[in-house]
C-alpha atoms as a PDB file:
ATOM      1  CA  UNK A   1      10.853  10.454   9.735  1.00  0.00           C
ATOM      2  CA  UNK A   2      10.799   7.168   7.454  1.00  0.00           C
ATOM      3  CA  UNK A   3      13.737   6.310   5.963  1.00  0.00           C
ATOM      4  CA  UNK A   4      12.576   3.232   4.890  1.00  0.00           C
ATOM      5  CA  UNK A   5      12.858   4.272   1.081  1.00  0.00           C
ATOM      6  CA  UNK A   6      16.461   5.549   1.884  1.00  0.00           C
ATOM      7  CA  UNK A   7      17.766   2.715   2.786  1.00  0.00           C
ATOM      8  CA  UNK A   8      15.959   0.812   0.343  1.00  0.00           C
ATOM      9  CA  UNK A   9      17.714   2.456  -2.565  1.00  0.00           C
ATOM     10  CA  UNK A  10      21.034   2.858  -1.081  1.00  0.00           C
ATOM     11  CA  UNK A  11      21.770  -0.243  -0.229  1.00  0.00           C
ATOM     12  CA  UNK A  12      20.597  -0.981  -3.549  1.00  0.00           C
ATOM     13  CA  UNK A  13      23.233   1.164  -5.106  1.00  0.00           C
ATOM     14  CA  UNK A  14      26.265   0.283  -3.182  1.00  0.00           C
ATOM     15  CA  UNK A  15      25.243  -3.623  -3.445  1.00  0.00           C
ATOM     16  CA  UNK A  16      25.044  -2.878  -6.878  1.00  0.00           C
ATOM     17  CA  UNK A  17      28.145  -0.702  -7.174  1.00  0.00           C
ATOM     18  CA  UNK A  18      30.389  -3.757  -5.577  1.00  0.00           C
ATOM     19  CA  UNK A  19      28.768  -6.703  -7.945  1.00  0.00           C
ATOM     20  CA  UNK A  20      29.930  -4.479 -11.032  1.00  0.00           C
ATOM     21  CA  UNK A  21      33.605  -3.759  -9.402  1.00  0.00           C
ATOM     22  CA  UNK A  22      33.804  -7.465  -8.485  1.00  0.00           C
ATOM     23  CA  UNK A  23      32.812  -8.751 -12.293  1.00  0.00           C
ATOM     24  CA  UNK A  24      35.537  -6.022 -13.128  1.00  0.00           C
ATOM     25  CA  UNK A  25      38.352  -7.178 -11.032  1.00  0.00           C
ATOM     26  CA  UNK A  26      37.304 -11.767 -11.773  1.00  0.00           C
ATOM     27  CA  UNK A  27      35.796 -12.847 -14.768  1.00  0.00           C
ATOM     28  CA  UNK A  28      34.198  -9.069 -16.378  1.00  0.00           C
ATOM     29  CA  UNK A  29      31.390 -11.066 -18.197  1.00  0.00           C
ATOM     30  CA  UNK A  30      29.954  -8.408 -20.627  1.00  0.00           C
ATOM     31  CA  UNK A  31      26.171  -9.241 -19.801  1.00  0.00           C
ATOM     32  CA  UNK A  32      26.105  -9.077 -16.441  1.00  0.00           C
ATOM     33  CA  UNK A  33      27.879  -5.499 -16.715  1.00  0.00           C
ATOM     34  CA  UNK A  34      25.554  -3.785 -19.475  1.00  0.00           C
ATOM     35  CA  UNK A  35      22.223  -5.311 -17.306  1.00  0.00           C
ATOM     36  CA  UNK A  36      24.085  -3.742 -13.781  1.00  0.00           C
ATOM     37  CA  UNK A  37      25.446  -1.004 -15.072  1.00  0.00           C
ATOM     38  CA  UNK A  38      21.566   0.823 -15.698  1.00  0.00           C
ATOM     39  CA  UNK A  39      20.613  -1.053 -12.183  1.00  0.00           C
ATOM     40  CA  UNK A  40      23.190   0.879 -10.776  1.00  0.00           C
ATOM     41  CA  UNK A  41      22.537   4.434 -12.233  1.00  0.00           C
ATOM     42  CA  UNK A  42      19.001   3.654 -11.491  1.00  0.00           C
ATOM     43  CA  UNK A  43      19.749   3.339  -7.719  1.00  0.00           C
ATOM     44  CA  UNK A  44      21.697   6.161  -7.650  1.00  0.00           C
ATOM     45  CA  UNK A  45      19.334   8.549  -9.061  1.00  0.00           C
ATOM     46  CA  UNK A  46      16.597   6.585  -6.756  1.00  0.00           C
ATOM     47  CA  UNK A  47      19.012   7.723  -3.359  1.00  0.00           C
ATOM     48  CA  UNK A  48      19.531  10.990  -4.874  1.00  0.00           C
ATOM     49  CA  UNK A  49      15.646  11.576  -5.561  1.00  0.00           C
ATOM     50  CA  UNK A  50      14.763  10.053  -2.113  1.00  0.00           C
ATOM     51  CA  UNK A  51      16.836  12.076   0.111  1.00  0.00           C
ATOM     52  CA  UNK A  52      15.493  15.209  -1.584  1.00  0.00           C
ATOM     53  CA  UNK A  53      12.108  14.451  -0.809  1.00  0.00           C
ATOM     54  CA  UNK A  54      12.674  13.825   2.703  1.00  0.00           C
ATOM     55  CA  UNK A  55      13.515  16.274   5.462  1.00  0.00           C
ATOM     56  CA  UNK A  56      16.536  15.593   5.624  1.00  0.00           C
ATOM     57  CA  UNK A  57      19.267  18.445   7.006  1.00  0.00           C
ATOM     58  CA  UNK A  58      21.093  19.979   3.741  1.00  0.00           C
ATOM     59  CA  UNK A  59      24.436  18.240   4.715  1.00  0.00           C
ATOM     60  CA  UNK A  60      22.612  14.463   4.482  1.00  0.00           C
ATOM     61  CA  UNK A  61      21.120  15.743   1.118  1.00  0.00           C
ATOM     62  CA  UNK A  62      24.867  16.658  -0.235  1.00  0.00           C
ATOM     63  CA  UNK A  63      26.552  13.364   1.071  1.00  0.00           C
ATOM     64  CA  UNK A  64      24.076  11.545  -1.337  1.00  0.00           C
ATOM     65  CA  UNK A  65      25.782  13.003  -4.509  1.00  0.00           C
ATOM     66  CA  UNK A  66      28.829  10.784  -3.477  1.00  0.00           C
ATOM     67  CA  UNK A  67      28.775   8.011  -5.867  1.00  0.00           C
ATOM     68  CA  UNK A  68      28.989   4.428  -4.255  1.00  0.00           C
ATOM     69  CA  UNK A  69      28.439   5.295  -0.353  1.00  0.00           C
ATOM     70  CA  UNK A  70      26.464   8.616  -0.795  1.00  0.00           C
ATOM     71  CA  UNK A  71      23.079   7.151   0.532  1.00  0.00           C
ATOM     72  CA  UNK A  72      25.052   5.114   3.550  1.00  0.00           C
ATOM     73  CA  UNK A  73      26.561   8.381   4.592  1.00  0.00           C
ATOM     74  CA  UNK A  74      23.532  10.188   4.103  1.00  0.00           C
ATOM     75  CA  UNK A  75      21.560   7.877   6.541  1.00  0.00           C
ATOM     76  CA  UNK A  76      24.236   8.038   8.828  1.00  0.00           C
ATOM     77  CA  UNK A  77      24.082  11.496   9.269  1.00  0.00           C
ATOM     78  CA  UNK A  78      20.267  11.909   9.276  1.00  0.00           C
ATOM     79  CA  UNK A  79      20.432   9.113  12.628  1.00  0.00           C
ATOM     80  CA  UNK A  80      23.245  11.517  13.925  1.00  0.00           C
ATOM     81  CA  UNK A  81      21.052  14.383  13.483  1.00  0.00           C
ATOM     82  CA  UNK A  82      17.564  13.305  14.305  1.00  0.00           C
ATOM     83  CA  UNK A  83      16.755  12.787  18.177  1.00  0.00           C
ATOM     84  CA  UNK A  84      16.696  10.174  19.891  1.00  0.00           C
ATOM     85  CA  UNK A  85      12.808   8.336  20.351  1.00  0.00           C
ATOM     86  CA  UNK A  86      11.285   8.341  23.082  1.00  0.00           C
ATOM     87  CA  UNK A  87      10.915   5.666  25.824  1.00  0.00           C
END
């Protein structure tokens, strides 16, 4: 299973996720929130999408509704879950 696109879009969100929540807690420069902001959601919706279209097991599908982490967790638990390749 490729979870290339997974990764892709998670990382994507959370990246995303702690550029807006540092501009919050510095300097909170209006622009770079209202073009982030949408970048964000985007990923979000991206990890959610992804992880439904994979075979992933249900519980890796649920952890990607967590906002933030959801498509971190979600990989982590479809590499807990999948076996092991071969040698």
């Amino acid at each position: 299973m490729d979870l290339r696109w997974l990764r892709l879009a998670s990382w994507a969100e959370t990246v995303s996720l702690l550029v807006l929540l540092g501009n919050l807690a510095t300097v909170h420069v209006e622009q770079l929130a209202s073009a982030l902001g949408p970048l964000h959601g985007c990923a979000y919706l991206a990890t959610i999408a992804t992880a439904f279209s994979l075979p992933l097991p249900r519980q890796a599908r649920t952890l990607t509704l967590v906002p933030g982490v959801g498509g971190l967790l979600a990989l982590r638990r479809a590499a807990a879950s999948s076996p092991a390749p071969p040698r």
